[in-house]
Structures are given as C-alpha cells and as structure tokens.
Protein backbone atom coordinates (compact mmCIF):
# COMPACT_ATOMS: atom_id res chain seq x y z
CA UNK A 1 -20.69 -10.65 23.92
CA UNK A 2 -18.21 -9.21 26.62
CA UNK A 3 -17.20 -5.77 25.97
CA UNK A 4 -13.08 -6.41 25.44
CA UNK A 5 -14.93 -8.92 22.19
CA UNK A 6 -16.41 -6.27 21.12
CA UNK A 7 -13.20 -4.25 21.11
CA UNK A 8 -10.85 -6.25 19.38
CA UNK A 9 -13.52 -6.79 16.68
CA UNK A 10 -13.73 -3.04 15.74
CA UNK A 11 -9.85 -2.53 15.76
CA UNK A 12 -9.71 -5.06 12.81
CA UNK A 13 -12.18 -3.57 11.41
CA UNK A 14 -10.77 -0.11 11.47
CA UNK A 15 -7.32 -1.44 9.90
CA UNK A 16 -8.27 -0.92 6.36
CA UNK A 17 -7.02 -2.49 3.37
CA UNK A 18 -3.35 -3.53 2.89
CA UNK A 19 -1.57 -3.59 -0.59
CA UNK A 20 1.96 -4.58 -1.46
CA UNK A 21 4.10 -3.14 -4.08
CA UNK A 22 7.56 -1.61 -5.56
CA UNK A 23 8.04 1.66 -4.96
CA UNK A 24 8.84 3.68 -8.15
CA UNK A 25 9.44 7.05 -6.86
CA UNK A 26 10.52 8.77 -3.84
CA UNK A 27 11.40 12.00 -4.51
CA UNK A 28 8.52 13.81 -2.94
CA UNK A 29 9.09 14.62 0.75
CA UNK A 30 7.43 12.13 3.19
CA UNK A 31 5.89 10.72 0.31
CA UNK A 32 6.10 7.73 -2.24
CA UNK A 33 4.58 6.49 -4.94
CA UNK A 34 3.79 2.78 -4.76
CA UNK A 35 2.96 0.53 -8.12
CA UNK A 36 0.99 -2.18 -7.23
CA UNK A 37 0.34 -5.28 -9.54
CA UNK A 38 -2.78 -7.55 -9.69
CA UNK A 39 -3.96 -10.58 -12.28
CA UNK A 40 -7.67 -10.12 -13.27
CA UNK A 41 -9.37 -12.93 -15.47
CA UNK A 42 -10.86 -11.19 -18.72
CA UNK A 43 -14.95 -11.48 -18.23
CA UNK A 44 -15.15 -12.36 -21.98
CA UNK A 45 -12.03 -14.22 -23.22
CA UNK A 46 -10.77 -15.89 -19.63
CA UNK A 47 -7.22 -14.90 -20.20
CA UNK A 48 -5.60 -13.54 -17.21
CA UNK A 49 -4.47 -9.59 -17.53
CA UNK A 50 -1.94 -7.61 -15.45
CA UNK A 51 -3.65 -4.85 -14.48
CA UNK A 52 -1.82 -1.96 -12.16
CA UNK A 53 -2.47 0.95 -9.87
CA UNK A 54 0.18 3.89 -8.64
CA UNK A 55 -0.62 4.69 -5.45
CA UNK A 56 0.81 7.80 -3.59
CA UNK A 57 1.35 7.18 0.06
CA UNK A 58 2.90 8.04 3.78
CA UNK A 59 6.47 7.60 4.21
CA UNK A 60 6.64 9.82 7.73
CA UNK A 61 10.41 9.17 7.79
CA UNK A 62 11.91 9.37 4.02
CA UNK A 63 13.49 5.53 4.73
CA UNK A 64 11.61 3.94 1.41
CA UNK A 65 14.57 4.10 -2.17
CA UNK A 66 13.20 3.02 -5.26
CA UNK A 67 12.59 -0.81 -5.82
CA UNK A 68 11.78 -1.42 -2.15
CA UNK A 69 9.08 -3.55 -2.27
CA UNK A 70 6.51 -2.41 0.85
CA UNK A 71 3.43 -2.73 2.25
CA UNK A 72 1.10 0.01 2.66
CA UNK A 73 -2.31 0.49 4.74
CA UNK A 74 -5.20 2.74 3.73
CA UNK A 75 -5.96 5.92 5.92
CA UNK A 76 -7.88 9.27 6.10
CA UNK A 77 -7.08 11.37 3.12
CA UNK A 78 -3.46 13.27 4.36
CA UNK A 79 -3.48 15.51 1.37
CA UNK A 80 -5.24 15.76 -1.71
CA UNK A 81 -3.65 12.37 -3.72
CA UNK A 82 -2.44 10.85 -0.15
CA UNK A 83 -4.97 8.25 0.91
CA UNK A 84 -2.19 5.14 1.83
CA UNK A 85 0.18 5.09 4.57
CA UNK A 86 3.45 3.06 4.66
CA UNK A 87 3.59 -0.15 6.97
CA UNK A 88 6.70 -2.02 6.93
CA UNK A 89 9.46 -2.36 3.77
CA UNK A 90 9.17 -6.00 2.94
CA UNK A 91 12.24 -6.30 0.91
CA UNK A 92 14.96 -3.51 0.25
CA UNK A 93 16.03 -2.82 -3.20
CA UNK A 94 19.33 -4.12 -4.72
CA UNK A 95 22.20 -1.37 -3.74
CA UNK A 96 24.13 -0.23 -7.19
C-alpha cells in the first residue's frame, strides 16, 4: 500500500461518528444541546419505538437558535458533558 493510501484511510477513520438532530436549547455559551431521534425494533414484540438521546455539544460561534436542525461530530471530551462538536446547520428554524 503507498503511504498517501495509508493516509487518507486513517483520516476517515479519525472522523468519528456523525448524528443529526433539532437543537432544543442554546442558552449555554458556546454550547447546545442537541435531541436526536432514532426508531429501534422492540426485541420481543417487533414494534418499532422512538427512542431519543440529548446530546450537549460545540457551537464555537453561538450561530445555532432553537429548532435548527444540525449535524454534529463526536470529539475529545471539551468539558465534563461536552463530547460532540457542531458540523454544519442543516436546516434553520422557522423565524417567529
């Protein structure tokens, strides 16, 4: 294998897992709080369940409002409850 393979292999490696989801807080500074939403099938009955996980992230420059939907990206632990980091805002939410 030629060493610029090798490379470009261990950077996608070393990205981490991506979630999407609303934002339903941002009232911490440089931080959010991200819900995000996943169907599970039931091991015993087979019927599919919402389950969900808040997830506290990056947001290095405040720009995320509640009901932005974004995408975050796991990282090194920033604080104690900070382990996500904010990629891109998919969709903004609905100005009132």
């Amino acid at each position: 294998m030629t060493e610029a393979a090798t490379s470009s292999e261990s950077t996608v490696a070393k990205r981490g897992r991506t979630a999407t989801g609303k934002v339903v807080s941002n009232k911490m500074n440089k931080s959010i709080t991200v819900l995000v939403e996943r169907r599970e099938k039931h091991p015993v009955y087979g019927k599919y369940v919402t389950k969900s996980s808040k997830l506290h992230a990056h947001d290095e420059s405040n720009e995320c409002q509640e009901g932005d939907i974004v995408t975050i990206r796991e990282v090194r632990p920033i604080s104690k409850s900070k382990t996500w980091a904010l990629v891109s805002i998919d969709e903004r939410a609905a100005e009132v």
